[in-house]
N, C-alpha and C. Protein backbone atom coordinates (compact mmCIF):
# COMPACT_ATOMS: atom_id res chain seq x y z
N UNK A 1 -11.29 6.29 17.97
CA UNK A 1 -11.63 5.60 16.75
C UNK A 1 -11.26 6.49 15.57
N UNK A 2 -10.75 5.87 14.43
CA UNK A 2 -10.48 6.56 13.26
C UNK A 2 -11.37 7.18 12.81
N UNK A 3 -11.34 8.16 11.90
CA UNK A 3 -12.19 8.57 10.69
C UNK A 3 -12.16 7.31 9.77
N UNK A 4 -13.55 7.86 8.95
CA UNK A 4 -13.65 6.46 7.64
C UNK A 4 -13.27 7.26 6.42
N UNK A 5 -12.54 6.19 5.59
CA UNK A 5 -12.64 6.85 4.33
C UNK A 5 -13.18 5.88 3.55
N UNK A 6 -13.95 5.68 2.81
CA UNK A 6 -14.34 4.93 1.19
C UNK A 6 -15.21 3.73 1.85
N UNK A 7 -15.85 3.86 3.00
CA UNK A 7 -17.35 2.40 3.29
C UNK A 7 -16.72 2.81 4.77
N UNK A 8 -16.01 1.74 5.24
CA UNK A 8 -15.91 1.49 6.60
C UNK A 8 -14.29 1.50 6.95
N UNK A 9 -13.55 1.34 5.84
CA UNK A 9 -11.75 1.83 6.31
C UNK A 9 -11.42 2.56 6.93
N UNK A 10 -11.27 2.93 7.99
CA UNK A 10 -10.54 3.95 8.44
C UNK A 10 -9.01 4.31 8.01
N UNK A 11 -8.62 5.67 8.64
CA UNK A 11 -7.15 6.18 8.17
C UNK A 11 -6.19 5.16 8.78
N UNK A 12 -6.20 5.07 9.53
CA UNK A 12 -4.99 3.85 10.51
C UNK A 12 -4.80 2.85 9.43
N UNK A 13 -6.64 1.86 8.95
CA UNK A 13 -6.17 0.66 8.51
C UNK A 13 -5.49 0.79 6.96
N UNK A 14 -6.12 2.45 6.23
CA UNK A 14 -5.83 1.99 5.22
C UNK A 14 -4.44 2.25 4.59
N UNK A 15 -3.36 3.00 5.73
CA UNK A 15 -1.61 2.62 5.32
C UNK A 15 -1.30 1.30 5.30
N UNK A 16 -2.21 0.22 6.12
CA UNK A 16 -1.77 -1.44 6.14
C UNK A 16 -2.46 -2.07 4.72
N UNK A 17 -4.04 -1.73 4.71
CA UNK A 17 -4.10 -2.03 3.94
C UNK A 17 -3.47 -1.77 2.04
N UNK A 18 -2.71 -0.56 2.14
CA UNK A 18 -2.10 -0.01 1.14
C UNK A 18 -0.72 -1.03 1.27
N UNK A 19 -0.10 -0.63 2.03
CA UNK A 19 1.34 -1.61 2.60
C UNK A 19 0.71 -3.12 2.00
N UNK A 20 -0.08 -3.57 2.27
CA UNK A 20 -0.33 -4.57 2.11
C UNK A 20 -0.65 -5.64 0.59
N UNK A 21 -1.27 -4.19 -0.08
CA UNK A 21 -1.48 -4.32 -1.45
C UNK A 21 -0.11 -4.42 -2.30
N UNK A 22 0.23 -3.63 -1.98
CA UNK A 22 1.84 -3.45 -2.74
C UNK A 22 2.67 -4.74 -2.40
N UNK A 23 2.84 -5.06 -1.00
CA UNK A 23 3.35 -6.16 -0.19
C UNK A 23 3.34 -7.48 -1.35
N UNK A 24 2.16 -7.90 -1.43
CA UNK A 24 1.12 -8.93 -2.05
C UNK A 24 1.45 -9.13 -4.18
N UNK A 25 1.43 -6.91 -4.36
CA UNK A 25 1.43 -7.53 -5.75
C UNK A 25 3.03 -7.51 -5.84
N UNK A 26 3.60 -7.33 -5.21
CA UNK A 26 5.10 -7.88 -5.46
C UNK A 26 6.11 -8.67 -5.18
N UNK A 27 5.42 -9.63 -4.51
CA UNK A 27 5.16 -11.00 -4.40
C UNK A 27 4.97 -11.62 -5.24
N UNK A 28 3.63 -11.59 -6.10
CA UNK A 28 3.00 -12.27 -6.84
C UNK A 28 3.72 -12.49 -8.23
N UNK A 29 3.81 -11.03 -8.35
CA UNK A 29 4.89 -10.36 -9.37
C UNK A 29 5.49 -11.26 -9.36
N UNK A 30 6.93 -11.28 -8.73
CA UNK A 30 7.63 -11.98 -8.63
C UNK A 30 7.95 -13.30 -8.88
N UNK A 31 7.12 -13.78 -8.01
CA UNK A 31 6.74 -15.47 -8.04
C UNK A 31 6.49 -16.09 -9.40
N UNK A 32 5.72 -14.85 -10.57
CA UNK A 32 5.11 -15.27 -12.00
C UNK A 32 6.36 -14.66 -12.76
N UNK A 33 7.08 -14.20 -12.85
CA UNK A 33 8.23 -13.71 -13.60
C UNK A 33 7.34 -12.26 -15.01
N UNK A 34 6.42 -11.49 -13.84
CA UNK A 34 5.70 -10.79 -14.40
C UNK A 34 6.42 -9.44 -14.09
N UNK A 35 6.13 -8.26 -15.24
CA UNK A 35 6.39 -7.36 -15.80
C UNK A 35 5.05 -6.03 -14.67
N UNK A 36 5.75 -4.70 -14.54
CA UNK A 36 4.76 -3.63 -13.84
C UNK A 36 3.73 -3.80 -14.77
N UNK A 37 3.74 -3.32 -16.06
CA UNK A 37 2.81 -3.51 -17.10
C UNK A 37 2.06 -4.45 -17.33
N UNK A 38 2.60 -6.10 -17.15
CA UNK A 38 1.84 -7.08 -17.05
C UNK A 38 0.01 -7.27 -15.80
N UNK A 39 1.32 -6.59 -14.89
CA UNK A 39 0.66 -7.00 -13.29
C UNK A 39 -0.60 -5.81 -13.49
N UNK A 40 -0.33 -4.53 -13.96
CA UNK A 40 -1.93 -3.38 -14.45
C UNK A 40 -2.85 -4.30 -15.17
N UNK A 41 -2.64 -5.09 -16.19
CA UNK A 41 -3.31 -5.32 -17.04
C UNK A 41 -4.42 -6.93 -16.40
N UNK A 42 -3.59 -7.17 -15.17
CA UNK A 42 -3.71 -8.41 -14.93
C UNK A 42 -5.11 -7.27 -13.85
N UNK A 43 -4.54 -6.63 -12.53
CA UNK A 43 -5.61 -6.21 -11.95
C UNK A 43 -6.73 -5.41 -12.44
N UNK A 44 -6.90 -4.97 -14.13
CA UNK A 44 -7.43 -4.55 -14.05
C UNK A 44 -8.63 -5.40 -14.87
N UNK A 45 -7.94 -6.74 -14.96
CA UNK A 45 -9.01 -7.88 -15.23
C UNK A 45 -10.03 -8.41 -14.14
N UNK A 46 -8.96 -8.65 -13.22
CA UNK A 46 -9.42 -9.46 -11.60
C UNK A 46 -9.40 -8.65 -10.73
N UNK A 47 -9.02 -7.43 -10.22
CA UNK A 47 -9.28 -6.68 -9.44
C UNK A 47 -8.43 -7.19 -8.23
N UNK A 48 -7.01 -7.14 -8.83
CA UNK A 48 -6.15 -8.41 -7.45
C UNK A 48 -6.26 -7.28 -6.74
N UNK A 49 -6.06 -5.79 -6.49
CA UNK A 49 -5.77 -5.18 -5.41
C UNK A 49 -7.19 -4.83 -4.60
N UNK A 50 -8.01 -5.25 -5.44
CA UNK A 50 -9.51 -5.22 -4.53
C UNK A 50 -9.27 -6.22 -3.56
N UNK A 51 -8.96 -7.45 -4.16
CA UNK A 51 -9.17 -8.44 -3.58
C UNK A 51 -8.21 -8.70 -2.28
N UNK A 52 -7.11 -8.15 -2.56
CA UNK A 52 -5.94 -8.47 -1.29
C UNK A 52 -6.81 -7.30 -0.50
N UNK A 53 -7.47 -6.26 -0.59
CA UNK A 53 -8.32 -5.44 0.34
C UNK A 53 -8.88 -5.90 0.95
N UNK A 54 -9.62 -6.61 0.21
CA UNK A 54 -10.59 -7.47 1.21
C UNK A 54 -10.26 -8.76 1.88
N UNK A 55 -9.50 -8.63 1.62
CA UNK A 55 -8.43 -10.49 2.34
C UNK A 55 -7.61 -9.83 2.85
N UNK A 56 -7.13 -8.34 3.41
CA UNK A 56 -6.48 -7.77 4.69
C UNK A 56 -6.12 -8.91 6.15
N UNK A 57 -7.11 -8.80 6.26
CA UNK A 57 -7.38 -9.24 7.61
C UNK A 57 -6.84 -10.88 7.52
N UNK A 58 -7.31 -11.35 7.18
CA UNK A 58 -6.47 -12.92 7.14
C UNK A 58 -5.10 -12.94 6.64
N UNK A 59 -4.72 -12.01 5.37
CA UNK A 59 -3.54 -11.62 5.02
C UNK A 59 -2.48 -11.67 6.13
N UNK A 60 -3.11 -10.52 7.04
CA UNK A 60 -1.98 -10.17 7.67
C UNK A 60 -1.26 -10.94 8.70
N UNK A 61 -2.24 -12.51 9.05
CA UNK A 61 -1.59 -13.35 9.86
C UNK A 61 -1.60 -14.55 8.57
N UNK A 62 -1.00 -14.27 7.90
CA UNK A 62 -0.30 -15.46 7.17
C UNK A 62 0.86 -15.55 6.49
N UNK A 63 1.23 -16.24 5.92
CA UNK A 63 2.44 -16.36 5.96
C UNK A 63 2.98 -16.24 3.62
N UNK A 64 3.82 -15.28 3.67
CA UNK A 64 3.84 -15.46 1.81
C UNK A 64 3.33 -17.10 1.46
N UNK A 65 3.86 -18.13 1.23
CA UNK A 65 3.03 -19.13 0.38
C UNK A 65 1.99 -19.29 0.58
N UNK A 66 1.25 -19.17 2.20
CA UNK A 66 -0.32 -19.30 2.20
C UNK A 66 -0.63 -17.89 1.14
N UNK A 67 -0.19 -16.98 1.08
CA UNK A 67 -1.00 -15.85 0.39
C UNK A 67 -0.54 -15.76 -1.24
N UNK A 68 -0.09 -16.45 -1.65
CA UNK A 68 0.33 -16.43 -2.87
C UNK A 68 -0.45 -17.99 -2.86
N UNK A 69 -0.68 -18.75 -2.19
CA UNK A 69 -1.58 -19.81 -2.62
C UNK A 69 -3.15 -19.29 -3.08
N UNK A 70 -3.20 -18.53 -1.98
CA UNK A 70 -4.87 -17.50 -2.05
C UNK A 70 -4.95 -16.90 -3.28
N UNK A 71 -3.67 -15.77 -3.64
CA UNK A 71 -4.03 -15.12 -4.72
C UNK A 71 -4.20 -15.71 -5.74
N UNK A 72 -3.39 -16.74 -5.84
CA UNK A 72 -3.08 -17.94 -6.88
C UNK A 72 -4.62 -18.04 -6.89
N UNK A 73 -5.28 -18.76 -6.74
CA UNK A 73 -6.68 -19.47 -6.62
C UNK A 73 -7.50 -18.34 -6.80
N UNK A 74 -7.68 -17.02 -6.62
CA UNK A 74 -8.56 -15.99 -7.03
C UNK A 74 -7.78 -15.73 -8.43
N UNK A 75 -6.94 -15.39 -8.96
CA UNK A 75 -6.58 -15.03 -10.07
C UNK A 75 -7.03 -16.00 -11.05
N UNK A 76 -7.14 -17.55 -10.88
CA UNK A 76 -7.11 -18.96 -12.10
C UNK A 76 -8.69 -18.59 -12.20
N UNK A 77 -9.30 -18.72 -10.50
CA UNK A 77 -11.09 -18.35 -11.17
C UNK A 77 -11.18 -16.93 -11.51
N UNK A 78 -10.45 -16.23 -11.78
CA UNK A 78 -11.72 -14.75 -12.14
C UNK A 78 -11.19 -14.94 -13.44
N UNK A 79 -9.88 -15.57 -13.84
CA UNK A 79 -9.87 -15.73 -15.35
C UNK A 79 -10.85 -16.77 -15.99
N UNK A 80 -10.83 -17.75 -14.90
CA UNK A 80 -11.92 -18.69 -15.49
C UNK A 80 -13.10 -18.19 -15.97
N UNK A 81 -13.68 -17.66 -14.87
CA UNK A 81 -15.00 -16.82 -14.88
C UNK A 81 -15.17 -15.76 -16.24
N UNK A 82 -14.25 -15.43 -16.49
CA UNK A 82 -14.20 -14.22 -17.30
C UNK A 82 -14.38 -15.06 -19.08
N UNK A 83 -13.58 -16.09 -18.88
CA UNK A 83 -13.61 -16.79 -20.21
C UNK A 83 -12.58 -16.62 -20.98
């Protein structure tokens, strides 16, 4: 079994989950015709790279439009939410 780092991650998961973050915001990036600078300002509203953390695990068996549908739908409410 791994060591933990930061709650319950271990070292193994968190190169996927890192891979994964990056994976996700450059994708997203992409898909919105968004800027590096844009995409900081955006997670550091909504917390997208928290959030693809914690959506790892389903992430990783799905497919880009299911996960750009997901992020899609967390990004519209935390702006909603936010006002």
């Amino acid at each position: 079994m791994g060591k933990s780092i930061g709650g319950s991650m271990s070292f193994e998961n968190f190169d996927h989950v890192l891979y994964m973050q990056i994976r996700v915001a450059n994708l997203y990036r992409n898909a919105n015709n968004m800027s590096v600078d844009d995409f900081i300002k955006l997670d550091r509203r909504t917390d997208f790279l928290g959030f693809v953390a914690d959506a790892y695990e389903p992430f990783h068996l799905t497919g880009d439009l299911g996960i750009l549908e997901e992020v899609d739908n967390f990004v519209r409410e935390s702006l909603i939410v936010q006002g």
